[in-house]
N, C-alpha and C. Protein backbone atom coordinates (compact mmCIF):
# COMPACT_ATOMS: atom_id res chain seq x y z
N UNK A 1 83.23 5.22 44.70
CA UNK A 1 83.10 6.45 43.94
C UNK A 1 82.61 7.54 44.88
N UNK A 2 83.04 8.58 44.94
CA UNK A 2 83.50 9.92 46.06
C UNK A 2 81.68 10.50 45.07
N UNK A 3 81.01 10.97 45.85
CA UNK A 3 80.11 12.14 45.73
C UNK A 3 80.38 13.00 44.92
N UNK A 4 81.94 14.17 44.80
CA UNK A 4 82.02 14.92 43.68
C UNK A 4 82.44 13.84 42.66
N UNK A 5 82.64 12.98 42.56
CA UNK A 5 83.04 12.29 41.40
C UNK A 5 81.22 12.11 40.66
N UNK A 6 80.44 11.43 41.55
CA UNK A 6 79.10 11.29 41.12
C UNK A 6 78.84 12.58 40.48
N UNK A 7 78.97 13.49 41.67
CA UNK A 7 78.56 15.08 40.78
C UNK A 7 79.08 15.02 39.24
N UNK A 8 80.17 14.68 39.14
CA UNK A 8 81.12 15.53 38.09
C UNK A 8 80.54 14.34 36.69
N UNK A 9 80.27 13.17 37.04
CA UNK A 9 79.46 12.28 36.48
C UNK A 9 78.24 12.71 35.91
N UNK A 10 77.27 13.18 36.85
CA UNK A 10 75.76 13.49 36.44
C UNK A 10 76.30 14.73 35.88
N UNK A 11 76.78 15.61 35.93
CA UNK A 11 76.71 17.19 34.96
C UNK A 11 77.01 16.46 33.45
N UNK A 12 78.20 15.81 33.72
CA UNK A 12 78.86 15.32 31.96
C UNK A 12 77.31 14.14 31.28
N UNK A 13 76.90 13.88 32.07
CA UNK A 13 75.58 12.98 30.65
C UNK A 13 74.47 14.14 30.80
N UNK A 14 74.70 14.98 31.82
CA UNK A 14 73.57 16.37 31.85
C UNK A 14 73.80 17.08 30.25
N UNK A 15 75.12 17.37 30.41
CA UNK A 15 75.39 18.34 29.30
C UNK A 15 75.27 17.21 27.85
N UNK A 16 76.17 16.10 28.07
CA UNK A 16 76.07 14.91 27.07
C UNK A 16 74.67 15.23 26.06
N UNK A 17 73.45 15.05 27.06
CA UNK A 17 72.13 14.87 26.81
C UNK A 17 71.54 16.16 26.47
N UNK A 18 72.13 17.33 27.00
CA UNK A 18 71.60 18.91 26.11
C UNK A 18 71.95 18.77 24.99
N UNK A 19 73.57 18.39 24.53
CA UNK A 19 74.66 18.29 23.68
C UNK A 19 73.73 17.70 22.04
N UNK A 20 73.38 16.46 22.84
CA UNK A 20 72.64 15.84 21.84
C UNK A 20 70.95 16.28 21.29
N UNK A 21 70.77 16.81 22.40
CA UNK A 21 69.00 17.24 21.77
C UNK A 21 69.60 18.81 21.43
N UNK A 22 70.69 19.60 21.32
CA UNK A 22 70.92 20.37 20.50
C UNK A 22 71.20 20.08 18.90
N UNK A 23 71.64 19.21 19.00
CA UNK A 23 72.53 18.72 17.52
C UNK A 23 71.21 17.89 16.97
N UNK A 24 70.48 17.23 17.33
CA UNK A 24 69.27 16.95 16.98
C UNK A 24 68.64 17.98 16.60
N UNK A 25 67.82 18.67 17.38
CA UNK A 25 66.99 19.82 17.41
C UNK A 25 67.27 20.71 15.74
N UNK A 26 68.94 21.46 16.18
CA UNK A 26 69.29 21.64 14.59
C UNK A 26 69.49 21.16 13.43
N UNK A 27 69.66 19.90 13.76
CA UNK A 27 68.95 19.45 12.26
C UNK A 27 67.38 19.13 11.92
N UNK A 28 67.17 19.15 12.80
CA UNK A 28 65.31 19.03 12.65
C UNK A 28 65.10 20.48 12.04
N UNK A 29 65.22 21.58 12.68
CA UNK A 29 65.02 23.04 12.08
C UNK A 29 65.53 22.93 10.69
N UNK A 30 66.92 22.28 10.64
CA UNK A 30 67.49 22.67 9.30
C UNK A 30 66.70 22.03 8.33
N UNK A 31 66.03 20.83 8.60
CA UNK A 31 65.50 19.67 7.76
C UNK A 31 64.15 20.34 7.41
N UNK A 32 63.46 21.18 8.34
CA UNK A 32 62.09 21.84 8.22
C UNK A 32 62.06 23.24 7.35
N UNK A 33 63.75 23.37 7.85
CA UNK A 33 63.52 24.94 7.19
C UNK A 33 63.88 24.89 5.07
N UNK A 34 64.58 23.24 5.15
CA UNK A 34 64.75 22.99 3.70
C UNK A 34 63.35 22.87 3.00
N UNK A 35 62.83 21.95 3.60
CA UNK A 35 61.41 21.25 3.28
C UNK A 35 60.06 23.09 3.45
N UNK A 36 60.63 23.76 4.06
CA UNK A 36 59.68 25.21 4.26
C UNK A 36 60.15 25.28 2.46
N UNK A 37 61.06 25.74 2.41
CA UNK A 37 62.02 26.56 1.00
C UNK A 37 61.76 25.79 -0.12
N UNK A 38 61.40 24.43 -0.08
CA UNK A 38 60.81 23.66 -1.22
C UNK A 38 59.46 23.81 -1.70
N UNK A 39 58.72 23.79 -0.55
CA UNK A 39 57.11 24.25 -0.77
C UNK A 39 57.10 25.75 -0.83
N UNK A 40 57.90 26.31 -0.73
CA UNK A 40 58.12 28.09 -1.25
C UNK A 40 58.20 28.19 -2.43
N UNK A 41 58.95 27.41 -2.63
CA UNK A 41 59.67 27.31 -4.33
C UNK A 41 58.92 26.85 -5.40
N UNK A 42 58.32 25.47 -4.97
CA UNK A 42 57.11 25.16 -5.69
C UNK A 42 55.92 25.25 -5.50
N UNK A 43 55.78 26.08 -5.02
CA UNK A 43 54.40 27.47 -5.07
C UNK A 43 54.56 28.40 -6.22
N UNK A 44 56.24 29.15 -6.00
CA UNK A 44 56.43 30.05 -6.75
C UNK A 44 56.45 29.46 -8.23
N UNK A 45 56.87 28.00 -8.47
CA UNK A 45 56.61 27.82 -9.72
C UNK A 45 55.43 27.21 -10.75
N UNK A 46 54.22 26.79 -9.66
CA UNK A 46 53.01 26.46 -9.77
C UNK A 46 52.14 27.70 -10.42
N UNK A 47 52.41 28.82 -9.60
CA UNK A 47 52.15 30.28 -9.78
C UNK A 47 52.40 30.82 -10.93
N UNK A 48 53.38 30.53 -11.15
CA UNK A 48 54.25 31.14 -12.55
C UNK A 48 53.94 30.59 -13.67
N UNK A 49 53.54 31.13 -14.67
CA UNK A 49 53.17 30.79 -16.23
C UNK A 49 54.49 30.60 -17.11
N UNK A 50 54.08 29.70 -17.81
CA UNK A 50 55.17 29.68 -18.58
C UNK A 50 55.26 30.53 -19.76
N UNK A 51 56.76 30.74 -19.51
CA UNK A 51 57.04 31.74 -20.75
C UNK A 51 57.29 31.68 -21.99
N UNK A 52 56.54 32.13 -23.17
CA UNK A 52 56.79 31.88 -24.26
C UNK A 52 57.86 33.01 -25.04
N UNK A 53 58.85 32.84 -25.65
CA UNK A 53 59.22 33.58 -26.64
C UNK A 53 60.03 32.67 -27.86
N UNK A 54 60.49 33.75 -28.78
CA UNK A 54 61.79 32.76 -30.07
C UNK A 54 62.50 33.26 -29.87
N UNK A 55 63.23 32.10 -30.80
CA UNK A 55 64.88 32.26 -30.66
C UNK A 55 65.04 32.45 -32.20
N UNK A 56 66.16 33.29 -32.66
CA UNK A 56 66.31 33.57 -33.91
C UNK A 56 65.61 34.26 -34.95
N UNK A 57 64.08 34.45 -34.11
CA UNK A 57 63.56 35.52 -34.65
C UNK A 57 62.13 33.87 -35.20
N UNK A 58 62.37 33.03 -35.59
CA UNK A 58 61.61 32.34 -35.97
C UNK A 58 61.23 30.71 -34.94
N UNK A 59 62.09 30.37 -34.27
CA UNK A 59 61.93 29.76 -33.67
C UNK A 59 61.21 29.23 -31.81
N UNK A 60 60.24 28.87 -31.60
CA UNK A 60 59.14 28.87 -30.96
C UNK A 60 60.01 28.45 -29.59
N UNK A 61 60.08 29.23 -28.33
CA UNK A 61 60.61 28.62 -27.41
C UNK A 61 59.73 28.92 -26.07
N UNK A 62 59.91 27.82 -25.09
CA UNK A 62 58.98 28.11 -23.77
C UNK A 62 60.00 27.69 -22.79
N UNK A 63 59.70 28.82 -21.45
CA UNK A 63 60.37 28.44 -20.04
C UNK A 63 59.90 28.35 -19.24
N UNK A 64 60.59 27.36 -18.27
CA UNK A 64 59.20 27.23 -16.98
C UNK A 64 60.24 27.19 -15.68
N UNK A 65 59.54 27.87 -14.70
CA UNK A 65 60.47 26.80 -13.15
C UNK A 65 60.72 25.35 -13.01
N UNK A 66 61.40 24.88 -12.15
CA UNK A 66 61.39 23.76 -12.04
C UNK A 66 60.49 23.39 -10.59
N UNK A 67 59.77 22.20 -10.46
CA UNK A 67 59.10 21.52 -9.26
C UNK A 67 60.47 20.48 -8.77
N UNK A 68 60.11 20.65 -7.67
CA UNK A 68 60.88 19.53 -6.41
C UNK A 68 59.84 18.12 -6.03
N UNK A 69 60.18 17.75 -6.36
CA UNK A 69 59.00 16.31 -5.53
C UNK A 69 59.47 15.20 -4.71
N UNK A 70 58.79 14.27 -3.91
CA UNK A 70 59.68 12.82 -3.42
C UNK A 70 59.20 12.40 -4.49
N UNK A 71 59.55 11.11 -4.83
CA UNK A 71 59.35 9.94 -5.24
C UNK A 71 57.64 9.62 -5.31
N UNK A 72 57.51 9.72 -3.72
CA UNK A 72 55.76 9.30 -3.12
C UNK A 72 54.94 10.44 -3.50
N UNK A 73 55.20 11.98 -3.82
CA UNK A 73 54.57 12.94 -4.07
C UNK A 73 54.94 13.11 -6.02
N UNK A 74 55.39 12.23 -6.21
CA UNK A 74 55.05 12.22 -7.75
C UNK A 74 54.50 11.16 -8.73
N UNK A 75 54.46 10.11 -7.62
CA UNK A 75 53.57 9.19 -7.86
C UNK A 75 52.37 9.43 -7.68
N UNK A 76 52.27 10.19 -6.44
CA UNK A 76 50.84 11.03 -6.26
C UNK A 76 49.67 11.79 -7.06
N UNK A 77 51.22 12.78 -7.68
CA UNK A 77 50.41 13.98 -8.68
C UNK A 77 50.45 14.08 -9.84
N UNK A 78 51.40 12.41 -10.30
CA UNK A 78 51.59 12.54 -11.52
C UNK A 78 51.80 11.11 -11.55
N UNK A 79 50.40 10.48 -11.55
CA UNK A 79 50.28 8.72 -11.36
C UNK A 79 50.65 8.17 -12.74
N UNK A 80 50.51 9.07 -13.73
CA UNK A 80 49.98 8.57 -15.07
C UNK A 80 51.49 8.37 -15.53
N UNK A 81 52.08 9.96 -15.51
CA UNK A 81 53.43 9.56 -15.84
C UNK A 81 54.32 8.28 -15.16
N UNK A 82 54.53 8.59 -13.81
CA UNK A 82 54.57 7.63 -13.22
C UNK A 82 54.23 5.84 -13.56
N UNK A 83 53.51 5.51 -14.00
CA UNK A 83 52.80 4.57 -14.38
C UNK A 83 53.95 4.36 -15.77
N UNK A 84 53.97 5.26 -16.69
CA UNK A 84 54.27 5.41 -18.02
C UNK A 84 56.01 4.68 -17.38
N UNK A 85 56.71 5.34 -16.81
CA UNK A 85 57.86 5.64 -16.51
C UNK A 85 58.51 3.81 -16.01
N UNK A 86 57.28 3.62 -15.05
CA UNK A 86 57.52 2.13 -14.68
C UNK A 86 57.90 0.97 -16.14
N UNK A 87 57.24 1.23 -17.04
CA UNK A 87 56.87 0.28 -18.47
C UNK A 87 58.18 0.63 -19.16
N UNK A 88 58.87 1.93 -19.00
CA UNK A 88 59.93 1.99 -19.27
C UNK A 88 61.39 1.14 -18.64
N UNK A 89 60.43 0.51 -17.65
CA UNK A 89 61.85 -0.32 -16.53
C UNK A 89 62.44 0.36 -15.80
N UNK A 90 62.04 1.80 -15.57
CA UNK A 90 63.15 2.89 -14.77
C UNK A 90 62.81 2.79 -13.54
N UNK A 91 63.36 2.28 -12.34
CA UNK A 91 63.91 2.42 -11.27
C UNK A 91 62.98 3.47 -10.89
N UNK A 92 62.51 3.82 -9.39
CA UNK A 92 62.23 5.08 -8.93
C UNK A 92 63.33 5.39 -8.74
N UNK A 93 63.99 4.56 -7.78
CA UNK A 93 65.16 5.19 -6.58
C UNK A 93 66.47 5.73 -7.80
N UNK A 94 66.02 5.15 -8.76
CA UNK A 94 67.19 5.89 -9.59
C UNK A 94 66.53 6.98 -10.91
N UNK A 95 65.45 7.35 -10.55
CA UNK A 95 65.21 8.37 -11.13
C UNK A 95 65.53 9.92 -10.78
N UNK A 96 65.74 10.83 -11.75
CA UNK A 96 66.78 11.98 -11.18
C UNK A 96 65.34 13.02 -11.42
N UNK A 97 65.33 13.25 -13.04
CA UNK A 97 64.02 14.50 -13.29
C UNK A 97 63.59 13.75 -14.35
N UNK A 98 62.50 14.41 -14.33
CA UNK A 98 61.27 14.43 -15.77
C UNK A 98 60.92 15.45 -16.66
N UNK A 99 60.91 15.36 -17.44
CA UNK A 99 60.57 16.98 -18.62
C UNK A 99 59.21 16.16 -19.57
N UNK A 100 58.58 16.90 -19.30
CA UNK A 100 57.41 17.10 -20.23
C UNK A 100 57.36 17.87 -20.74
N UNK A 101 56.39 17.82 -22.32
CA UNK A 101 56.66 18.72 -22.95
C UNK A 101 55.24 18.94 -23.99
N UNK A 102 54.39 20.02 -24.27
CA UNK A 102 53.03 19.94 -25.06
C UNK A 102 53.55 20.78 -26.30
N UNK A 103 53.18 20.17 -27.68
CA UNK A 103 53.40 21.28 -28.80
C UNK A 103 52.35 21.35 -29.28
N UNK A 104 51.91 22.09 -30.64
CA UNK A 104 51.18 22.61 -31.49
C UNK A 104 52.10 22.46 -33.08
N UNK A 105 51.87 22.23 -33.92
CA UNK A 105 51.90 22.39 -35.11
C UNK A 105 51.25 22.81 -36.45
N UNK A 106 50.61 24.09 -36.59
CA UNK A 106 50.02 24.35 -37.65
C UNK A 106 51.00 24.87 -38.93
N UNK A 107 50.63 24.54 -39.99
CA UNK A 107 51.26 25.27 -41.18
C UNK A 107 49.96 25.12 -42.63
N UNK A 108 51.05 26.85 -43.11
CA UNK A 108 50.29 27.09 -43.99
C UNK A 108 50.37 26.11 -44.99
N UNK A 109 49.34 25.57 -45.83
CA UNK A 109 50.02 24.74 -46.95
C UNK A 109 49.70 25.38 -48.35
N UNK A 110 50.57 25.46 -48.97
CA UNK A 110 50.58 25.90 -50.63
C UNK A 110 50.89 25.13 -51.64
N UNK A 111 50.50 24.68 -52.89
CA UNK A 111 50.48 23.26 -53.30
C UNK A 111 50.02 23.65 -55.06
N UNK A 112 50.77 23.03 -55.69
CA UNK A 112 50.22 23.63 -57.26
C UNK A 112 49.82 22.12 -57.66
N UNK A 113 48.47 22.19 -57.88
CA UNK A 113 47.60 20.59 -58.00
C UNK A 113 47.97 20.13 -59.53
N UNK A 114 48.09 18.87 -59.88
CA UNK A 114 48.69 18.16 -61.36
C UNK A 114 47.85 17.29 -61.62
N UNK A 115 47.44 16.94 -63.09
CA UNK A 115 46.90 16.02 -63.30
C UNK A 115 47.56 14.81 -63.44
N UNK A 116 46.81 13.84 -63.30
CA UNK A 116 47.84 12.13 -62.99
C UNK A 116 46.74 10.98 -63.21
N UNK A 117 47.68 10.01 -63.65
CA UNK A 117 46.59 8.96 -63.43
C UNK A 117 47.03 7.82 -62.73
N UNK A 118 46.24 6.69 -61.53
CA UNK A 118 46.12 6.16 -60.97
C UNK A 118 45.86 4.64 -61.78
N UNK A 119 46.70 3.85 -61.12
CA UNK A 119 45.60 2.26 -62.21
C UNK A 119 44.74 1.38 -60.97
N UNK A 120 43.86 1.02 -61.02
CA UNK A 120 43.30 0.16 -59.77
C UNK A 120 42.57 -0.55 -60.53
N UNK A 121 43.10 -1.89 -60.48
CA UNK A 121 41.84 -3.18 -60.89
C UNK A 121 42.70 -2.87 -62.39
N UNK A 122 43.56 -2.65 -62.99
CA UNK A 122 44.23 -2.68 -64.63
C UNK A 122 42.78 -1.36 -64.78
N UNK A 123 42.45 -0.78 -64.10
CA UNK A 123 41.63 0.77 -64.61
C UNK A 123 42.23 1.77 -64.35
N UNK A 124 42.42 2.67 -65.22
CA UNK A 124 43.04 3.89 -65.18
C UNK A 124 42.23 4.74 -64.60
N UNK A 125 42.28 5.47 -63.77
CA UNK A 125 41.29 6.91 -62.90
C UNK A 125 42.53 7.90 -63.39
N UNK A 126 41.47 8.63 -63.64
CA UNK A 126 42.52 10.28 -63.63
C UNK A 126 41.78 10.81 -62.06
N UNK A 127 42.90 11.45 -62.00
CA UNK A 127 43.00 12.21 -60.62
C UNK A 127 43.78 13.48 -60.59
N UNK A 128 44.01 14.19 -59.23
CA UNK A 128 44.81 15.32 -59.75
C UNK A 128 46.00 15.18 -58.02
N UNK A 129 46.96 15.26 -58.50
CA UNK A 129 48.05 14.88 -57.17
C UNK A 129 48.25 16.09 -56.93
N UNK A 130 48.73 16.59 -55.26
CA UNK A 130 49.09 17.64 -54.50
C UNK A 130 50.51 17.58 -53.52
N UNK A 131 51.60 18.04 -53.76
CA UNK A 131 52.72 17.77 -52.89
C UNK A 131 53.22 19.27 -52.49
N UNK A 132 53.52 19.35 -51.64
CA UNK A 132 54.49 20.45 -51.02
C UNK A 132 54.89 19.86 -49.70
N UNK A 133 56.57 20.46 -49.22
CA UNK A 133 56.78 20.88 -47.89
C UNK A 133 58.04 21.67 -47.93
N UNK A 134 58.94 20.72 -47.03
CA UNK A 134 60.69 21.81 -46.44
C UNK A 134 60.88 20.67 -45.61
N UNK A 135 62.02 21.03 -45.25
CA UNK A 135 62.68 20.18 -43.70
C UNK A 135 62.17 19.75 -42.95
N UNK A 136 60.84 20.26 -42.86
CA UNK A 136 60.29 19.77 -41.21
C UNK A 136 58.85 19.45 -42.25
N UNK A 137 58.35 18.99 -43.08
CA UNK A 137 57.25 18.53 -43.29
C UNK A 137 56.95 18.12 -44.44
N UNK A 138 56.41 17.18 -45.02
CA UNK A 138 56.12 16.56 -46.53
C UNK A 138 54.41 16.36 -46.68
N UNK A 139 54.01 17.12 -47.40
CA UNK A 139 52.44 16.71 -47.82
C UNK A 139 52.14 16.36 -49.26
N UNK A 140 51.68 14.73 -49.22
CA UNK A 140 51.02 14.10 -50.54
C UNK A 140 49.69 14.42 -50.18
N UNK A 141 49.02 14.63 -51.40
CA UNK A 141 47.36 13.81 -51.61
C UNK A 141 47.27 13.82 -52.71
N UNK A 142 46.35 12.77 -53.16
CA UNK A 142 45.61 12.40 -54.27
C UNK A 142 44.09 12.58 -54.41
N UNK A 143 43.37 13.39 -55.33
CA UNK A 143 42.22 13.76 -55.30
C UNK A 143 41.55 12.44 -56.17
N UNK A 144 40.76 12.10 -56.19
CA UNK A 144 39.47 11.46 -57.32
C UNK A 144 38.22 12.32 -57.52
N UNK A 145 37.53 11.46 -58.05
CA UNK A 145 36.16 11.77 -58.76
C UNK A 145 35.02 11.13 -56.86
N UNK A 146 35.96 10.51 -56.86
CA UNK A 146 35.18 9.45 -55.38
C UNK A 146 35.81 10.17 -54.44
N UNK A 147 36.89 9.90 -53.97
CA UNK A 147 37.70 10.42 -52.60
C UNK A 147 39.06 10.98 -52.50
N UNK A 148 39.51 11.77 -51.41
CA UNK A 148 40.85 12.13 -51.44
C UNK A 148 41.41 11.68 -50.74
N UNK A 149 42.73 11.23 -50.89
CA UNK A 149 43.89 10.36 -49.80
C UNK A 149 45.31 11.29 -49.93
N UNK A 150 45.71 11.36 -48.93
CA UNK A 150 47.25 12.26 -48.46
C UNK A 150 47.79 11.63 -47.10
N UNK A 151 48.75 11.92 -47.08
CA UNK A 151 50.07 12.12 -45.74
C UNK A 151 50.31 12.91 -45.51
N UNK A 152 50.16 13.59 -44.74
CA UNK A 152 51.18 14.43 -43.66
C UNK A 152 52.34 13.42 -42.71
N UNK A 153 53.44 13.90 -43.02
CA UNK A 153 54.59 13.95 -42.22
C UNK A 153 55.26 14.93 -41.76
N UNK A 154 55.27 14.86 -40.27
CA UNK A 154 56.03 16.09 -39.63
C UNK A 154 57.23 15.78 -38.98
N UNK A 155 57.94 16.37 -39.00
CA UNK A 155 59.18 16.03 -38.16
C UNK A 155 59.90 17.41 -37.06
N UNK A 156 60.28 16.85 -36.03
CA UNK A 156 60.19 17.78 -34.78
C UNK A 156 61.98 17.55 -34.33
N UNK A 157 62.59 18.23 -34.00
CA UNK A 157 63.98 18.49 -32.89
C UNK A 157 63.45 19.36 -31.59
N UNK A 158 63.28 18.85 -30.63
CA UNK A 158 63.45 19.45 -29.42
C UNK A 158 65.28 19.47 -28.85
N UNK A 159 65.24 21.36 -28.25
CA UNK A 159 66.28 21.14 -27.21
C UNK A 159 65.97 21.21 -26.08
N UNK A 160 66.02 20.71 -25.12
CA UNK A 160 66.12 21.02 -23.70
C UNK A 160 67.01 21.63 -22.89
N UNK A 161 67.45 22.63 -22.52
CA UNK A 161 68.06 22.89 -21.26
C UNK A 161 68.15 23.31 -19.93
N UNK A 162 68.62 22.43 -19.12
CA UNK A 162 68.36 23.38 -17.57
C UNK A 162 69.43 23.96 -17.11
N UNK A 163 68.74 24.99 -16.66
CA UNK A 163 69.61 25.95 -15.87
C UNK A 163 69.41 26.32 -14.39
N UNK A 164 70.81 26.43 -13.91
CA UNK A 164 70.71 26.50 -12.41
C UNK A 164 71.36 27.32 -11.71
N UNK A 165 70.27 28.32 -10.75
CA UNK A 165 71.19 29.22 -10.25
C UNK A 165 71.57 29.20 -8.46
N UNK A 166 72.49 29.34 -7.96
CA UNK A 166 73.01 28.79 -6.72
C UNK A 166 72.65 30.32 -5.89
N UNK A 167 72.48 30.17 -4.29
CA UNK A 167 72.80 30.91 -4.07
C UNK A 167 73.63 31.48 -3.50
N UNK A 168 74.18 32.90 -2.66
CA UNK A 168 74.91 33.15 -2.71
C UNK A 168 75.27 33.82 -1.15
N UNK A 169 76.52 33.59 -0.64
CA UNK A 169 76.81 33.56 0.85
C UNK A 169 76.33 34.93 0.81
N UNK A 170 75.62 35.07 2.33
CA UNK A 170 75.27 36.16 2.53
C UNK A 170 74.34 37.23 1.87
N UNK A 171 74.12 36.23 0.54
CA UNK A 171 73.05 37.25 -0.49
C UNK A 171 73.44 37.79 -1.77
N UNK A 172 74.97 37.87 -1.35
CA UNK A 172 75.68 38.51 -2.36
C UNK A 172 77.28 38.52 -2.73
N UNK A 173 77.59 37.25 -2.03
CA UNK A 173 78.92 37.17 -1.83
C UNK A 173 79.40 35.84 -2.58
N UNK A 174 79.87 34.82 -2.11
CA UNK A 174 80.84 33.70 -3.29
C UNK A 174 79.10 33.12 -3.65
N UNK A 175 79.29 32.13 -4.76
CA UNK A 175 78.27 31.25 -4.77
C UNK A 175 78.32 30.00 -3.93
N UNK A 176 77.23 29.70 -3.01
CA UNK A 176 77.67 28.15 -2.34
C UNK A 176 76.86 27.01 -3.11
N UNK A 177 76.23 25.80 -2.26
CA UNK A 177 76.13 24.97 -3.33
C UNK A 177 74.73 24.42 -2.95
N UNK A 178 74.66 25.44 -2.40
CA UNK A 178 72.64 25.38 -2.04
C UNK A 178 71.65 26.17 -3.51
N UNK A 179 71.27 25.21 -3.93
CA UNK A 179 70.29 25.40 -5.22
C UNK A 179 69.35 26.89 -4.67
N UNK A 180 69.74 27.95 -5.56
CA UNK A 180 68.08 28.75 -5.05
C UNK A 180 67.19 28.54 -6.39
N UNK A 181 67.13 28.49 -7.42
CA UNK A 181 66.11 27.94 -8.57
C UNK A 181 67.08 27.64 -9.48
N UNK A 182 65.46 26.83 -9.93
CA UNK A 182 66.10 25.63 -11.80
C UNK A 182 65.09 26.27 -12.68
N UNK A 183 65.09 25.85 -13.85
CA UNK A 183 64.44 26.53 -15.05
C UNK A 183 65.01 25.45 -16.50
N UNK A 184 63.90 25.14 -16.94
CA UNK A 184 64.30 24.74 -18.50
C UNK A 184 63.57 25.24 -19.14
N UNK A 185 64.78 25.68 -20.03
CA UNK A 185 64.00 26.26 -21.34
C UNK A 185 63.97 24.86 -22.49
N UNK A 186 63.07 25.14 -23.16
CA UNK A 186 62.62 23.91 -24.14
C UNK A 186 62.45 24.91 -25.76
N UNK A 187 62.89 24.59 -26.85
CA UNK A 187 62.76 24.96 -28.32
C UNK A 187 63.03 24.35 -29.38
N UNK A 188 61.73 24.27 -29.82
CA UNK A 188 61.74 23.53 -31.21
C UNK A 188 62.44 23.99 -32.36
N UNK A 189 62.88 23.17 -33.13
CA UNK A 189 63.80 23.63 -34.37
C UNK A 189 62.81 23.56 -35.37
N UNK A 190 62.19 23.35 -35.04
CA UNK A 190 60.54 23.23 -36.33
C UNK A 190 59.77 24.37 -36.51
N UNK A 191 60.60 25.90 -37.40
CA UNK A 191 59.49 27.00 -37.45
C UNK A 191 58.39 26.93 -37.48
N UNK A 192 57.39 25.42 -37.22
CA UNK A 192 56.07 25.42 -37.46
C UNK A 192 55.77 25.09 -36.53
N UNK A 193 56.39 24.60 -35.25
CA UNK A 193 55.93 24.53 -33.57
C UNK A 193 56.03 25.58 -33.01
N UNK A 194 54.76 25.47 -31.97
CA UNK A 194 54.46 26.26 -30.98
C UNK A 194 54.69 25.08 -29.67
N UNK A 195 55.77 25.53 -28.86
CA UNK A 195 55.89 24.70 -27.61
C UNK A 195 54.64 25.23 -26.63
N UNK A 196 53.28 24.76 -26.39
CA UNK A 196 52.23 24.84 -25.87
C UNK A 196 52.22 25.08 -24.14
N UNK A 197 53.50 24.19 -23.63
CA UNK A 197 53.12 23.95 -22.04
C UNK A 197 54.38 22.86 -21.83
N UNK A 198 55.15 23.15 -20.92
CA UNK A 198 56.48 22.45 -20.64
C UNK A 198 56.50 22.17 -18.99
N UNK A 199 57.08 20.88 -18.45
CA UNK A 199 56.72 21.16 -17.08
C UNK A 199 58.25 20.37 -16.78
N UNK A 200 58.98 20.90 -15.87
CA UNK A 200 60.47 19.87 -15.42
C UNK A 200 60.13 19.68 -13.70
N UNK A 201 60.80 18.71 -13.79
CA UNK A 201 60.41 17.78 -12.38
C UNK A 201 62.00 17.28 -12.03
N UNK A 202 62.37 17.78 -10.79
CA UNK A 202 63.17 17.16 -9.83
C UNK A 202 62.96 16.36 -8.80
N UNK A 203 63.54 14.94 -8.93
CA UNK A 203 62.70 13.86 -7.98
C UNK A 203 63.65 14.16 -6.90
N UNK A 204 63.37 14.50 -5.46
CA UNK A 204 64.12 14.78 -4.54
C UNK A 204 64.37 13.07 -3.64
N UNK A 205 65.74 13.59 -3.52
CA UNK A 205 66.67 12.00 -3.20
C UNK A 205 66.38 11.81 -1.74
């Protein structure tokens, strides 16, 4: 092997070896500059309160950002769910997101009280019975001379949806297929909920 051949040898694994700690290098930046834009993002949505308004004029709705997490950082900060999620049999590695969700339920109650009688032991008690509700709620009670006994039953429809907006070449040009934010909105069909506190979770793959 001739000297310029050696030469022409050592330049090609010279460049070979730039070649490769370039193509390395940029994906390390790219990998840092994703992982920068995630902890940007979920800052910005840590920061951010969730929004309450209705829909239809009567119906209670809340929106929130969405969080990014691994797997290991949501086991972290959210052991409990986590924990919960396992008892369910679900897979980490095949878990996608999580939605949580806090309500409130107060209602007014209005009720035209009746007299009635009760038998206990073959003894008749008079008492006075109380019922009202609608669609989303049923209230019994029974008064005595001794004590009062009732039910409440409530019944709830949650919707969930997420929404996702991409961003866009150059800022302002086609959409590509790089996520810039998520958001679910959450609303109860129960004019008597208040959605309290909603949180959505993307488990990052």
């Amino acid at each position: 092997m001739g000297i310029r051949t050696k030469i022409e040898l050592g330049v090609a694994v010279i460049l070979a070896a730039i070649l490769f700690i370039c193509v390395a290098q940029h994906a390390r930046i790219k990998r840092l500059a994703a992982e920068r834009d995630r902890y940007r993002d979920n800052t910005e949505s840590l920061f951010t309160d969730v929004e309450h308004y209705r829909v239809r004029d009567s119906l209670n709705a809340a929106r929130v950002l969405s969080l990014e997490l691994s797997v290991k950082e949501y086991e972290r900060f959210r052991a409990n769910d986590a924990a919960l999620i396992r008892e369910l049999k679900a897979k980490n590695r095949d878990l996608s997101a999580v939605n949580t969700a806090q309500s409130e339920t107060i209602i007014d109650l209005l009720a035209i009280p009746r007299d009635t009688m009760i038998i206990r032991d073959t003894i008749p008690i008079a008492a006075v019975a109380v019922h009202c509700g609608d669609e989303w709620y049923d209230f019994d009670g029974l008064l005595t001379a001794d004590e009062f006994t009732g039910t409440l039953q409530n019944r709830d429809a949650l919707v969930l949806a997420e929404s996702v907006r991409y961003k866009r070449f150059l800022g302002f040009l086609w959409k590509t297929k790089r996520v810039k934010d998520r958001q679910l909105d959450c609303v109860s069909k129960n004019p008597h909920t208040q959605i309290t506190g909603i949180e959505h979770i993307i488990i990052e793959k």
